[in-house]
N, C-alpha and C. Protein backbone atom coordinates (compact mmCIF):
# COMPACT_ATOMS: atom_id res chain seq x y z
N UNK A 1 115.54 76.53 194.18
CA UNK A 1 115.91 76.33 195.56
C UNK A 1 116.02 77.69 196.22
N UNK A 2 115.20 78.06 197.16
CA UNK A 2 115.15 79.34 197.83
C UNK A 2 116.42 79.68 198.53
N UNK A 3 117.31 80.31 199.04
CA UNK A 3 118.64 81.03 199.62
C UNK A 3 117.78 81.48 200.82
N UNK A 4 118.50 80.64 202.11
CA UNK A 4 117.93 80.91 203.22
C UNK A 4 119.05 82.15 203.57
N UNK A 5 118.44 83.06 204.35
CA UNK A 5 118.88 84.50 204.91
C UNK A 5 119.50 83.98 206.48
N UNK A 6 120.58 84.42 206.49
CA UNK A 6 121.41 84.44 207.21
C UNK A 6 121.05 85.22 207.96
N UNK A 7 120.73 84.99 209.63
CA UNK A 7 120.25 85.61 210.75
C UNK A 7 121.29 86.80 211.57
N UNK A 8 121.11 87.96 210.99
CA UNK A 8 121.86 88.65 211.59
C UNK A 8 122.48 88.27 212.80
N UNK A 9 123.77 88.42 213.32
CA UNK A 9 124.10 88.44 215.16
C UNK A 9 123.15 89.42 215.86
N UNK A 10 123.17 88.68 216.98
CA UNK A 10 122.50 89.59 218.03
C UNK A 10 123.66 90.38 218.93
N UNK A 11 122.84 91.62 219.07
CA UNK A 11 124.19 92.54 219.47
C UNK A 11 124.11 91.66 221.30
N UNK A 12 125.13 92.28 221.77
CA UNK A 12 125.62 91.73 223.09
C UNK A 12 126.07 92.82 223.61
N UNK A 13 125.77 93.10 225.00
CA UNK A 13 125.98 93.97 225.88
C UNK A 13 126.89 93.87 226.14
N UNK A 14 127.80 95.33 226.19
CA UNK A 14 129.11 95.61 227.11
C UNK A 14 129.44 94.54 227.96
N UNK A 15 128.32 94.13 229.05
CA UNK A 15 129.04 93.68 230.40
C UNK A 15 129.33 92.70 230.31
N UNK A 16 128.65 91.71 228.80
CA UNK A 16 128.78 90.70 228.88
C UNK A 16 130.18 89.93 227.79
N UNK A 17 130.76 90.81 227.33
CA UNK A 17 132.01 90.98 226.19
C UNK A 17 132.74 91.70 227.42
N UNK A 18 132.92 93.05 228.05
CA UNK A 18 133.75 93.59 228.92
C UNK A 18 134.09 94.70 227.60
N UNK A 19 133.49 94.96 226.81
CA UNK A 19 134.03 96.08 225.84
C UNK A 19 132.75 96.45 224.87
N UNK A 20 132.82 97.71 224.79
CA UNK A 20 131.76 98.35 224.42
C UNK A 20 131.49 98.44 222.37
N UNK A 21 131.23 98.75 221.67
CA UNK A 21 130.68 98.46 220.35
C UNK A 21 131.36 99.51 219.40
N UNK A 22 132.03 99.94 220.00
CA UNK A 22 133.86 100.56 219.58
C UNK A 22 134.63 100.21 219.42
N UNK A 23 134.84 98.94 220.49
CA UNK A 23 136.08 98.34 221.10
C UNK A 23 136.68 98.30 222.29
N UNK A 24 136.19 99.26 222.63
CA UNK A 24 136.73 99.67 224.05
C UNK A 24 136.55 98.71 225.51
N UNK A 25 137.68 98.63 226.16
CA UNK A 25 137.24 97.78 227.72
C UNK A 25 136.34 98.75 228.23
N UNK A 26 135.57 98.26 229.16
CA UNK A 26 135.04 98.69 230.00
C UNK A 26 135.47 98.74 231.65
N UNK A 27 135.40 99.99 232.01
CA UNK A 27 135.83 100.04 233.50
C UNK A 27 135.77 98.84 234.09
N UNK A 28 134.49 97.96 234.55
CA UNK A 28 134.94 96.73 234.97
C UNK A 28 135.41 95.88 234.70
N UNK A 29 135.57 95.40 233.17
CA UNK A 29 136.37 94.65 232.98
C UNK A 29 137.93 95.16 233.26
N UNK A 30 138.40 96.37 232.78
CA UNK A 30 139.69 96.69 233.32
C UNK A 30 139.81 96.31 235.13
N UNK A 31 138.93 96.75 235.15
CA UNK A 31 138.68 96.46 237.12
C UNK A 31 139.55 95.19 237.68
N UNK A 32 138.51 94.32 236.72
CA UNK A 32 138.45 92.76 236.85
C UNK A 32 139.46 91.96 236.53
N UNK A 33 140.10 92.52 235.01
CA UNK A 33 141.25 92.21 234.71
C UNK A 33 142.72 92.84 235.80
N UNK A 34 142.35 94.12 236.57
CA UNK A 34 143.74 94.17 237.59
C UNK A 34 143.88 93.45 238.81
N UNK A 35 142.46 93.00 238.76
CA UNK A 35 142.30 92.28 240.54
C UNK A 35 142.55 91.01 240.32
N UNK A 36 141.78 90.58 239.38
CA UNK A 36 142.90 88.91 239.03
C UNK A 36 144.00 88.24 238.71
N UNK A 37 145.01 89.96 238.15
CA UNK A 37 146.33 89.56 238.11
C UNK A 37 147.39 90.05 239.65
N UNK A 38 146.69 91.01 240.45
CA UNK A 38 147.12 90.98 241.96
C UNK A 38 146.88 89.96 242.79
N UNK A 39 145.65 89.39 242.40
CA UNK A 39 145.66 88.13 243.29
C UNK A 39 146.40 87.06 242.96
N UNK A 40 146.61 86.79 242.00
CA UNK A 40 147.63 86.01 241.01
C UNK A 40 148.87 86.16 241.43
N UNK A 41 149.22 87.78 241.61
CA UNK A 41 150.70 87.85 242.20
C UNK A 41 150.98 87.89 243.59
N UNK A 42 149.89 88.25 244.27
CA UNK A 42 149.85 87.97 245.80
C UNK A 42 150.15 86.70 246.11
N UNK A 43 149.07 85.51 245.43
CA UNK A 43 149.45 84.45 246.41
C UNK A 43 150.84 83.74 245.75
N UNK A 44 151.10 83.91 244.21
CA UNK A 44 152.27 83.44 243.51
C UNK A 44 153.73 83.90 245.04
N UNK A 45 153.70 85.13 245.00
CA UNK A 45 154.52 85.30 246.29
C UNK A 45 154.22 84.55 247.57
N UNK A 46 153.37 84.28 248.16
CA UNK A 46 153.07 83.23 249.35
C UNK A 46 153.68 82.16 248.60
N UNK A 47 153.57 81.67 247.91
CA UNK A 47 153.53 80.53 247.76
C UNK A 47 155.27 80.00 247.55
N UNK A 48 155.55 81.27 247.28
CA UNK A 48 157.40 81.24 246.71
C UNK A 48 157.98 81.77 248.51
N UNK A 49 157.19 81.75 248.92
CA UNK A 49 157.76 82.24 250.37
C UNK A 49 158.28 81.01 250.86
N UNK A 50 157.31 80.10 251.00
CA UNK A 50 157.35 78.84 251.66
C UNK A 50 158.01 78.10 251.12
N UNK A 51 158.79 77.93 249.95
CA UNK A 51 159.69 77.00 249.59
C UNK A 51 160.87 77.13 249.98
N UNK A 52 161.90 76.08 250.14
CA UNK A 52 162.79 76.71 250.94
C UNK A 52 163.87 77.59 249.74
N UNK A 53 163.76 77.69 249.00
CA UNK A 53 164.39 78.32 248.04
C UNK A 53 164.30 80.19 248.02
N UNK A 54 162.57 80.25 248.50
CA UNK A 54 162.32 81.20 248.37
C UNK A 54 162.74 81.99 250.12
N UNK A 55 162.67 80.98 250.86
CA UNK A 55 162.99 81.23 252.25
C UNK A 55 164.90 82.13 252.22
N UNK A 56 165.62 80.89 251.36
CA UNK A 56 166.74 82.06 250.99
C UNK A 56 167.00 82.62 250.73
N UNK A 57 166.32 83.43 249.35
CA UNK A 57 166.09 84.70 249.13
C UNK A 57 165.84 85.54 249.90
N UNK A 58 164.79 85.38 250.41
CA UNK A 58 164.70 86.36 251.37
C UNK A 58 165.66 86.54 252.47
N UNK A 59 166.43 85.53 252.96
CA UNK A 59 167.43 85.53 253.65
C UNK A 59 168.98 86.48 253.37
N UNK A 60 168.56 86.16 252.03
CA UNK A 60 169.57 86.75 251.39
C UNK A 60 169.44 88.37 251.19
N UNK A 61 168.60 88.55 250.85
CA UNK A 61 167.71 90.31 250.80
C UNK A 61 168.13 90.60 251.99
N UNK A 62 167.79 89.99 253.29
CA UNK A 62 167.68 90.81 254.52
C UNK A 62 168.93 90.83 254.69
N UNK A 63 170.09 90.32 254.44
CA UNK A 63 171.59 90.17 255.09
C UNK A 63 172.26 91.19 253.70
N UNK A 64 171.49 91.59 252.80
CA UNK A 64 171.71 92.72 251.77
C UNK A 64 171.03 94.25 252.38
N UNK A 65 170.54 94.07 252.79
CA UNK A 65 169.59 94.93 253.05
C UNK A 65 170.52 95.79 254.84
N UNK A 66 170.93 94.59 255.43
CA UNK A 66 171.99 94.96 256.47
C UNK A 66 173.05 95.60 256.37
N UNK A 67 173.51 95.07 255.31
CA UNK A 67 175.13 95.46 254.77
C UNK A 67 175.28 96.78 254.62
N UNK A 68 174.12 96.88 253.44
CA UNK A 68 174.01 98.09 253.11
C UNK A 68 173.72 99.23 254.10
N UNK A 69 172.84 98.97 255.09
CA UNK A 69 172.58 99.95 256.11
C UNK A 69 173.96 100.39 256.92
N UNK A 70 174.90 98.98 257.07
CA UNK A 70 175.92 99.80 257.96
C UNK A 70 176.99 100.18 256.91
N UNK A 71 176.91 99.76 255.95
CA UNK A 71 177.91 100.37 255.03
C UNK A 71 177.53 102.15 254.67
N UNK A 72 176.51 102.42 255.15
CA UNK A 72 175.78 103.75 254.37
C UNK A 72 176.37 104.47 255.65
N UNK A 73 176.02 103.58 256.97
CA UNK A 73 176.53 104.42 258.37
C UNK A 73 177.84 104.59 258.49
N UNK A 74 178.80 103.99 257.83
CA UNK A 74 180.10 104.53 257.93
C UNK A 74 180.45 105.39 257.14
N UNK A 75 180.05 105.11 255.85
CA UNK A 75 179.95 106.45 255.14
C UNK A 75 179.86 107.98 255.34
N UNK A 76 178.46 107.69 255.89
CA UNK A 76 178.27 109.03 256.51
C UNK A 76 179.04 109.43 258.15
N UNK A 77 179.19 108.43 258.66
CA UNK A 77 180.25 109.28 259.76
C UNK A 77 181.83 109.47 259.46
N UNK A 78 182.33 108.87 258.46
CA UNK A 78 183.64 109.15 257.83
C UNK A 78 182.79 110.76 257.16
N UNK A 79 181.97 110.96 256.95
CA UNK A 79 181.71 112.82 256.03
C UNK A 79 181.44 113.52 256.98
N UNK A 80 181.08 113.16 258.30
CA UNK A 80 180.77 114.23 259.39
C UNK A 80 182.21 114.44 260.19
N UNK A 81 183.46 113.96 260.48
CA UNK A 81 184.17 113.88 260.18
C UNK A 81 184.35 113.49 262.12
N UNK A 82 183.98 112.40 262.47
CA UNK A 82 184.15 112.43 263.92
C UNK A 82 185.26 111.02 263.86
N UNK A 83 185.83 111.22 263.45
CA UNK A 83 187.10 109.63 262.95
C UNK A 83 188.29 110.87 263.04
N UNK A 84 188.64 111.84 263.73
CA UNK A 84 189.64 112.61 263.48
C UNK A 84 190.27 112.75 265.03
């Protein structure tokens, strides 16, 4: 019974793996792989905007975000010392 020969693999181009015959990514695939996880997190945020859950958060940030501003302004005019 003859032993049939096993057909080597055919090599495959970088662009089509995204990594070169080292191992290595390739610039576009790194490319490709950062732009699909920004878009991923771009609209993940739209999308958490519009719930009303996410609407309070942000509500909540901005009325943090206030506090802090006039809390920083009294601060600093209690150190310039015009409260005397």
């Amino acid at each position: 019974m003859p032993e049939q020969a096993t057909p080597e693999p055919e090599p495959v181009a970088p662009e089509e793996t995204g990594y070169t015959s080292d191992g290595v990514p390739t610039f576009d695939s790194v490319r490709e792989k950062i732009e699909t996880r920004y878009g991923t997190a771009i609209g993940s945020a739209e999308l958490a905007s519009e719930t009303p859950e996410g609407r309070a958060v942000e509500e909540q940030y901005d009325a943090r975000q206030r506090a802090a501003a006039e809390r920083l302004a009294e601060i600093r005019k209690s150190m310039t010392g015009d409260d005397q």
